[in-house]
N, C-alpha and C. Protein backbone atom coordinates (compact mmCIF):
# COMPACT_ATOMS: atom_id res chain seq x y z
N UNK A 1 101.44 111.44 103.32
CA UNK A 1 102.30 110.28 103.29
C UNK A 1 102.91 110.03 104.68
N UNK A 2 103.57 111.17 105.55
CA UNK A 2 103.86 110.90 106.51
C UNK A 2 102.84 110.44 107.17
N UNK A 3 101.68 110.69 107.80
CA UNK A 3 100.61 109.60 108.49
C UNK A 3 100.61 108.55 107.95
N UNK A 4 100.57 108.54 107.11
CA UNK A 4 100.43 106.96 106.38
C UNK A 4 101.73 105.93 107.04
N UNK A 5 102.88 106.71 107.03
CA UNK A 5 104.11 105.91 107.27
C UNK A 5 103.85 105.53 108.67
N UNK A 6 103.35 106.75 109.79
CA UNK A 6 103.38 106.67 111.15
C UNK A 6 102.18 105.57 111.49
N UNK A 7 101.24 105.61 110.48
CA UNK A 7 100.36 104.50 111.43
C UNK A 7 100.90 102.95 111.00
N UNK A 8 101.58 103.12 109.54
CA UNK A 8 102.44 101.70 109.22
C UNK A 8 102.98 101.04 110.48
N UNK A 9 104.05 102.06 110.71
CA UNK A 9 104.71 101.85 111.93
C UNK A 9 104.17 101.42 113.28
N UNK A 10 103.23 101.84 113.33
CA UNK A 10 102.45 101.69 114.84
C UNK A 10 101.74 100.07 114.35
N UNK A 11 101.39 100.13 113.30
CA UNK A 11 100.86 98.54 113.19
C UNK A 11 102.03 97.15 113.43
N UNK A 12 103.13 98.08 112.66
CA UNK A 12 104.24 96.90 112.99
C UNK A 12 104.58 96.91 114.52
N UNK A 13 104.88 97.70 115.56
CA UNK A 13 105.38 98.31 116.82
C UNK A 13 104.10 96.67 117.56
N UNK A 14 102.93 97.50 117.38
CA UNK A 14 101.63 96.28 117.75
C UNK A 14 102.15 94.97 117.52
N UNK A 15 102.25 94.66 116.34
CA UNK A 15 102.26 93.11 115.65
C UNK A 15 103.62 92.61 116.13
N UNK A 16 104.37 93.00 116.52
CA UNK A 16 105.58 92.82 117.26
C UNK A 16 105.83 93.05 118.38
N UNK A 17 104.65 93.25 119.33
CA UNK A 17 105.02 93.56 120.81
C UNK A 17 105.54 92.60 121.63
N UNK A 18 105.12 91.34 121.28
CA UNK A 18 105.78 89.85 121.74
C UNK A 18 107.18 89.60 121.27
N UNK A 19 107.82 90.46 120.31
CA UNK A 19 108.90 89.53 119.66
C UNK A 19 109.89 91.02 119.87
N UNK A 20 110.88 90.97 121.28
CA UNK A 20 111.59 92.02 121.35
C UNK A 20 112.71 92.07 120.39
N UNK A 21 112.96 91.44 119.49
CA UNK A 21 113.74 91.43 118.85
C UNK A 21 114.04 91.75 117.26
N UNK A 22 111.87 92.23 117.30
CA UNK A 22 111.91 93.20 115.82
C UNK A 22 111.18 94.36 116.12
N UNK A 23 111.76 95.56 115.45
CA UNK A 23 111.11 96.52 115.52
C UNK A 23 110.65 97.04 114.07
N UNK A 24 110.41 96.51 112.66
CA UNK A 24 109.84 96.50 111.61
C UNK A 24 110.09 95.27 110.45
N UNK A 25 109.11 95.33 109.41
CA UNK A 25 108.82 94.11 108.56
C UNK A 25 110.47 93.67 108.32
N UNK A 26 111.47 94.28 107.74
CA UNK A 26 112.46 94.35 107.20
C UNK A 26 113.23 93.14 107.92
N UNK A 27 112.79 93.18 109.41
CA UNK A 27 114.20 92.41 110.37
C UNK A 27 113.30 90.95 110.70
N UNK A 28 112.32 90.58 109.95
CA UNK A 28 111.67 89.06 110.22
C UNK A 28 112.34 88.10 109.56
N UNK A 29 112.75 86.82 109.92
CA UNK A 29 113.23 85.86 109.91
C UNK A 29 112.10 85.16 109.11
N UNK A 30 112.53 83.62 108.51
CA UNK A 30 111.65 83.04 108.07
C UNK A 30 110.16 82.65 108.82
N UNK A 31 110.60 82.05 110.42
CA UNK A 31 109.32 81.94 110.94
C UNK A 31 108.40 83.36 110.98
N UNK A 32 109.13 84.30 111.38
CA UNK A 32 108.18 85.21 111.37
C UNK A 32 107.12 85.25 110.08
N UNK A 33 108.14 85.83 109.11
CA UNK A 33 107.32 85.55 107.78
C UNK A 33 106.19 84.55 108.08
N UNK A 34 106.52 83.21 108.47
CA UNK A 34 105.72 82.17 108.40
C UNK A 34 104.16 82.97 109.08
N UNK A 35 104.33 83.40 110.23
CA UNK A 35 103.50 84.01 110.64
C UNK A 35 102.74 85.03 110.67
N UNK A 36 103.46 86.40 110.18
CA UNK A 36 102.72 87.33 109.88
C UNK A 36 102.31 87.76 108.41
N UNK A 37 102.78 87.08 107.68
CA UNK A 37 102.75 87.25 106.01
C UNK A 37 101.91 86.13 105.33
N UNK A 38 101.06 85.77 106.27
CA UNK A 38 100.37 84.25 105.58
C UNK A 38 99.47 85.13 104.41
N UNK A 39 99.18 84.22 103.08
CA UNK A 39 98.94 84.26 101.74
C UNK A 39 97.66 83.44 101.48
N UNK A 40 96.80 83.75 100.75
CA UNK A 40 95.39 83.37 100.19
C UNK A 40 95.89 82.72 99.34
N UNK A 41 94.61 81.52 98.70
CA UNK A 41 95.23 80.78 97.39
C UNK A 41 96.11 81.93 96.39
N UNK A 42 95.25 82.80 95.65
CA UNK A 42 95.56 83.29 94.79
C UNK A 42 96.69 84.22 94.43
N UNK A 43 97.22 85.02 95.82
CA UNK A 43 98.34 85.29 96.66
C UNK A 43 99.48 84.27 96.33
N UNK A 44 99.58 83.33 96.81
CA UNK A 44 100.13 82.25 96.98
C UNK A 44 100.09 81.82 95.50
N UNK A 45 99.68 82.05 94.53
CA UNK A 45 99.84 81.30 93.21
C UNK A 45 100.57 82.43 92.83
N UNK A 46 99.93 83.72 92.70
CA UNK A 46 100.67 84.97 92.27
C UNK A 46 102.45 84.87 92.02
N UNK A 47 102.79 84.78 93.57
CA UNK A 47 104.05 84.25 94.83
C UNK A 47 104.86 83.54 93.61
N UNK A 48 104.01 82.14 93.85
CA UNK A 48 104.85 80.76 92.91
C UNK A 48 105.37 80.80 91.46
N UNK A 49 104.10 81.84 90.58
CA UNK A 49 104.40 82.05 89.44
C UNK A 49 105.53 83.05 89.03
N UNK A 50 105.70 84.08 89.61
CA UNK A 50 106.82 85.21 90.21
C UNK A 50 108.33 84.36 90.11
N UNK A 51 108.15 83.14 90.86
CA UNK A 51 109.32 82.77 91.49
C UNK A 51 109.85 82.00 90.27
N UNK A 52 108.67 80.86 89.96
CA UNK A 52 109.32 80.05 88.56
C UNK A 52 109.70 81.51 87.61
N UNK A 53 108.88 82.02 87.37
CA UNK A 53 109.16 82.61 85.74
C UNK A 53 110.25 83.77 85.76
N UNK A 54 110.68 83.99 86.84
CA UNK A 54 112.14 85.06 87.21
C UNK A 54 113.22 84.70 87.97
N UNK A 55 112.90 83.16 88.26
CA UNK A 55 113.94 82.20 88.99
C UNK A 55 114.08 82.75 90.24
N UNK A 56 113.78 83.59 90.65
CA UNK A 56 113.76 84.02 91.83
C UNK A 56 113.99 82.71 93.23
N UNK A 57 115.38 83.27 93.61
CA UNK A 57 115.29 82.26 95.34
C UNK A 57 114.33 82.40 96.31
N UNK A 58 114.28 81.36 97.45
CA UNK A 58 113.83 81.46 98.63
C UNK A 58 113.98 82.90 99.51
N UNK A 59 115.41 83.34 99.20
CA UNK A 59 115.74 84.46 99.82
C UNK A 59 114.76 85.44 99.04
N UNK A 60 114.89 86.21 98.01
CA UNK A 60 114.19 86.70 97.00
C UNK A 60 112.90 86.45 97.50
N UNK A 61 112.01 85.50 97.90
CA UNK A 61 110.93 85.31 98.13
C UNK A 61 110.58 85.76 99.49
N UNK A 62 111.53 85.90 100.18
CA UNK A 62 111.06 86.40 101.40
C UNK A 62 110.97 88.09 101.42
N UNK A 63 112.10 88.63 100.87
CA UNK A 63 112.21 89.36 101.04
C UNK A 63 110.73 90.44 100.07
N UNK A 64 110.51 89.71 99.14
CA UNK A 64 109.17 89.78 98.17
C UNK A 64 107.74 90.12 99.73
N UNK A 65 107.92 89.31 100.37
CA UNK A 65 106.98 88.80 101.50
C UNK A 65 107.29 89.76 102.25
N UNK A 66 108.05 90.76 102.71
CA UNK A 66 108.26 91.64 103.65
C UNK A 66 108.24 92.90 103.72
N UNK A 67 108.16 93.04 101.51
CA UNK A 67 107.75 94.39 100.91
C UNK A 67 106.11 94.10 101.04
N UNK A 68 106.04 93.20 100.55
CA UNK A 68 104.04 93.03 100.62
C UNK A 68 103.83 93.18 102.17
N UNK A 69 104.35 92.87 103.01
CA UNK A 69 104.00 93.13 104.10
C UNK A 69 103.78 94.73 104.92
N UNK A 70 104.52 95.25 104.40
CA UNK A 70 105.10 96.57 104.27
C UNK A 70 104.20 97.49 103.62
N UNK A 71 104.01 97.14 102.24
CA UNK A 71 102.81 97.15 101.34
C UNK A 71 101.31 97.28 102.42
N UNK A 72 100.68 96.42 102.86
CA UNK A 72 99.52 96.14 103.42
C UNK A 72 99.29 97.06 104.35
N UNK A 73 100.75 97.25 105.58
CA UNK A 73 100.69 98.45 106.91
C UNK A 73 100.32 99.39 105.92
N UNK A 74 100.53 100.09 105.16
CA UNK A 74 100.78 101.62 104.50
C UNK A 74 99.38 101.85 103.81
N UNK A 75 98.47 100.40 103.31
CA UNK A 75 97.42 100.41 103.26
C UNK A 75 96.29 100.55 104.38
N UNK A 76 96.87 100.06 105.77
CA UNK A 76 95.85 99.69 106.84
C UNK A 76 95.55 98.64 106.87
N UNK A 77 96.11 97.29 106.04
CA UNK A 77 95.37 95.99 105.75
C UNK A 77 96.14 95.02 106.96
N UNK A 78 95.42 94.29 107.54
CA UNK A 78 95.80 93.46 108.53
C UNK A 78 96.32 92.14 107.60
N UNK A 79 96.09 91.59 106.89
CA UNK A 79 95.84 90.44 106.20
C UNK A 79 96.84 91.00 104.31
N UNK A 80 97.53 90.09 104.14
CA UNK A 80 98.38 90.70 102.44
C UNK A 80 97.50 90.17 101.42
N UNK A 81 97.45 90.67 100.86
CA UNK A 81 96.33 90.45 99.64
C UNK A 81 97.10 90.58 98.34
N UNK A 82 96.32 89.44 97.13
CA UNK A 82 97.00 89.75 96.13
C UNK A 82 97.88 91.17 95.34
N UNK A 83 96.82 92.58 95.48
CA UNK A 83 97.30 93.11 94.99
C UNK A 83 98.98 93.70 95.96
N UNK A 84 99.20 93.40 96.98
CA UNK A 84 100.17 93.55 98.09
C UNK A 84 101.27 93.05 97.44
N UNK A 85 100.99 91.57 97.22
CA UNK A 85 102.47 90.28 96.67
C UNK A 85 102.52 91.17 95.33
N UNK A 86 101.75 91.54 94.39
CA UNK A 86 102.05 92.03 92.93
C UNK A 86 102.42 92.88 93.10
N UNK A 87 102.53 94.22 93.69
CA UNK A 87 103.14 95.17 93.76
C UNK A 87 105.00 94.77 94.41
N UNK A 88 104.85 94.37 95.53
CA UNK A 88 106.11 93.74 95.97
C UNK A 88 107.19 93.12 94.89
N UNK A 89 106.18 92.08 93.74
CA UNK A 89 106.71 91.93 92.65
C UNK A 89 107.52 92.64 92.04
N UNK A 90 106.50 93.73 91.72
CA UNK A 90 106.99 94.32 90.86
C UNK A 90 108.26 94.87 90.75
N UNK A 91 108.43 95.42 92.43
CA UNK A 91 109.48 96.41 93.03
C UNK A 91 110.92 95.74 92.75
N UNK A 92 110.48 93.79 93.27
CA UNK A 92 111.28 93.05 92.72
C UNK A 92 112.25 93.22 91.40
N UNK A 93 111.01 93.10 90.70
CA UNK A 93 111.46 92.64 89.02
C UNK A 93 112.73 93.79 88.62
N UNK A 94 112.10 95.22 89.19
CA UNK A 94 112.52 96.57 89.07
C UNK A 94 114.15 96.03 89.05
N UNK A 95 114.12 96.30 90.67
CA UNK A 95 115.73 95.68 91.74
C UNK A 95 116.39 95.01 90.89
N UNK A 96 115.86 94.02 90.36
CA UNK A 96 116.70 92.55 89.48
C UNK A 96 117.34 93.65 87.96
N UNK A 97 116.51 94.17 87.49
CA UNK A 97 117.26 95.13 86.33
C UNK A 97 118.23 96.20 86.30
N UNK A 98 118.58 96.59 87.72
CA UNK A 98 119.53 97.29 87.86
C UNK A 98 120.71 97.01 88.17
């Protein structure tokens, strides 16, 4: 698990070498999101349906977007993929019941 975390890290360290002002998924702003968290149709429907059916905010949605993001480094995945946003979900839904 620890390698896993350290190369997470090194992917975010990379993907942020332009932007001195983040050093992991957690501290991205909306544009960022805009940019490093882009979503496939089905991703993106996943996302929408999440949001209507648990009312979930914009805020809520980002922050959804930054666990999947998070999600993907720990996989090695350059790109978030459905199963990324559903897990993120989930972690969501979890959070909201406590």
């Amino acid at each position: 698990m620890r390698v896993r975390v350290q190369r997470a890290r090194e992917l975010a360290t990379r993907r942020f070498q332009s932007e001195s002002s983040l050093r992991c998924n957690a501290e991205m702003q909306s544009s960022h999101i805009n940019t490093w968290c882009q979503l496939d149709e089905a991703s993106r429907n996943l996302l929408e349906m999440a949001i209507r059916k648990l009312g979930l905010s914009a805020r809520a949605s980002d922050r959804i977007l930054k666990v999947a993001r998070t999600i993907a480094d720990l996989s090695g995945d350059e790109s978030l993929k459905t199963n990324h946003v559903g897990e993120a979900v989930q972690y969501r839904t979890i959070d909201r019941m406590q």
